[in-house]
Protein backbone atom coordinates (compact mmCIF):
# COMPACT_ATOMS: atom_id res chain seq x y z
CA UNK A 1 96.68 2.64 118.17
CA UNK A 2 93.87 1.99 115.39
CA UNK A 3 94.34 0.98 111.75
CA UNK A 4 93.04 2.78 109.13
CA UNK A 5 90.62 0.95 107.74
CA UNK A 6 90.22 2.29 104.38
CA UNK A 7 93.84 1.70 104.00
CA UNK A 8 93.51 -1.70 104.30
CA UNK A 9 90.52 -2.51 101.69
CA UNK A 10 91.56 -3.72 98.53
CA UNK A 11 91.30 -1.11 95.59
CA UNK A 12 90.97 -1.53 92.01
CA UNK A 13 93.12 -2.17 89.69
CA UNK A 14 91.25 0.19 87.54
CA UNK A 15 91.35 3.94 88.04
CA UNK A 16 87.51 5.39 86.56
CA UNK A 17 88.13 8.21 84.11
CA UNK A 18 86.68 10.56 86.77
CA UNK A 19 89.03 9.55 89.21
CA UNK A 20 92.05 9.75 86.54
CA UNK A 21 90.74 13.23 85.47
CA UNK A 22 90.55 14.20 88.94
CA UNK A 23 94.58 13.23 89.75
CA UNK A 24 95.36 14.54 86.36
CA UNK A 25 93.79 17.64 87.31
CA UNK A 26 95.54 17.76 91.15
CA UNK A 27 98.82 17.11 88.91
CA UNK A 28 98.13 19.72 86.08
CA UNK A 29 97.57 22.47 88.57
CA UNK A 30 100.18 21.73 91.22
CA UNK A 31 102.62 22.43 88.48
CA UNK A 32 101.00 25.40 87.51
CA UNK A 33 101.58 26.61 90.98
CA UNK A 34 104.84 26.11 90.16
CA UNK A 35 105.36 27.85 87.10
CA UNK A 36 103.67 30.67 88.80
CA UNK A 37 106.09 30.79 91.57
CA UNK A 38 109.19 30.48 89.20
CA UNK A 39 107.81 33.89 87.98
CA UNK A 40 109.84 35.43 84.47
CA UNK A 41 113.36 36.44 84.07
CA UNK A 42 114.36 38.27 81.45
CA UNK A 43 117.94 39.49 80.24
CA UNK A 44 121.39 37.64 81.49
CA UNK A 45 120.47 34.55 83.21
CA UNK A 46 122.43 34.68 86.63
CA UNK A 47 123.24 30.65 87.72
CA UNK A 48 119.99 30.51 90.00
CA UNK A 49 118.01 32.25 86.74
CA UNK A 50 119.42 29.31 84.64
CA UNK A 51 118.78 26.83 87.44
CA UNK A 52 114.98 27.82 87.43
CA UNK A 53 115.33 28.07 83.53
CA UNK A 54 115.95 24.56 83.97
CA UNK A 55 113.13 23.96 86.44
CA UNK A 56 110.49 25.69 84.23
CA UNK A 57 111.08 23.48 81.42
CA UNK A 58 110.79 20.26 83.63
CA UNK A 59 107.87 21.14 85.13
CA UNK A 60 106.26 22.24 81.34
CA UNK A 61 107.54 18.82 79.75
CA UNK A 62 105.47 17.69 82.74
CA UNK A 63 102.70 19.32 81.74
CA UNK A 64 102.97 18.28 78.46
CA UNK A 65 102.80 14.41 79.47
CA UNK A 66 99.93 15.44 82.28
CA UNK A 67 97.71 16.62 78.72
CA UNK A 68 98.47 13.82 76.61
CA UNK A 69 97.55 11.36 79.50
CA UNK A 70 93.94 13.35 79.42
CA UNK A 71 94.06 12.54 75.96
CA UNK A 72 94.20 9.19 76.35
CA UNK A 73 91.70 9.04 79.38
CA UNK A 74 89.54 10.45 76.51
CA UNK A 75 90.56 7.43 73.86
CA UNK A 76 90.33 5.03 76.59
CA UNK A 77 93.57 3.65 76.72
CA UNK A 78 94.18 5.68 80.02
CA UNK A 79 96.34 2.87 82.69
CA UNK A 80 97.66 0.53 79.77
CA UNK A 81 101.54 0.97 78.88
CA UNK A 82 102.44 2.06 76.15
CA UNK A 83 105.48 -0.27 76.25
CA UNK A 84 103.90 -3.88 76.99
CA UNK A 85 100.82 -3.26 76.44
CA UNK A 86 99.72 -4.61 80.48
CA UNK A 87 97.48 -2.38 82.23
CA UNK A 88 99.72 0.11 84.62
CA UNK A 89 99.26 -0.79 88.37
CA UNK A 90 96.76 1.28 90.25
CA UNK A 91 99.72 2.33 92.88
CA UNK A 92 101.52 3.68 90.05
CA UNK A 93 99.41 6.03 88.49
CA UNK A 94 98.30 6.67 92.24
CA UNK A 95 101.77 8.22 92.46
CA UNK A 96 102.47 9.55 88.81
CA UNK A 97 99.07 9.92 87.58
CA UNK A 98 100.54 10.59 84.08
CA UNK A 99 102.54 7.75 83.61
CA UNK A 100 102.94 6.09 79.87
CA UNK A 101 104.65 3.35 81.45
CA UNK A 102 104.66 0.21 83.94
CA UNK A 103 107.71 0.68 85.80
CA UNK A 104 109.46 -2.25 83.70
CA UNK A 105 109.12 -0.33 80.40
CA UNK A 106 110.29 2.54 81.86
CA UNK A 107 113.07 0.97 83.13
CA UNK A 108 113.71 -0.01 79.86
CA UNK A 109 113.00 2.89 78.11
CA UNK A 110 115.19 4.80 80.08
């Protein structure tokens, strides 16, 4: 049984903007998909019409932080929370690329 070994080199702390733009953009149009597959519904909203309802509008308040995190990849303050100030760790905005927050702050602001 072998170890990966890219898994075990150290990465950076530090995502480039490429790299951000790159997750963002993985992020932006996984949700898409989703949208997509929600399709319309128009008239009386049956429960599962008002349970995607509710789905839709998660997934475009995602969206919504997915574009102002390219906005600040553009400003440069792309990986620092918004909260303390302290750069966001890299395994964080590995998993939510979008992130405003370390997970302290958002632990607080929540």
């Amino acid at each position: 049984m072998s170890l990966d070994a890219s898994r075990l080199e150290p990465r950076p702390e530090r995502l480039t903007a490429d790299e951000a733009r790159r997750r963002l953009e993985h992020a932006r149009d996984t949700r898409m998909t989703q949208i997509q597959a929600l399709g319309g519904n128009s008239g009386a909203l049956s429960v599962d019409d008002q349970l995607m309802s509710a789905q839709r509008d998660a997934i475009e308040r995602v969206l919504k932080e997915i574009e102002e995190a390219f906005a600040r990849v553009e400003d440069g303050t792309y990986g620092t929370c918004l909260g303390c100030g302290k750069p966001v760790p890299g395994e964080r905005l590995e998993i939510l690329p979008y992130t405003r927050y370390c997970v302290g702050c958002q632990r607080r602001a929540t």
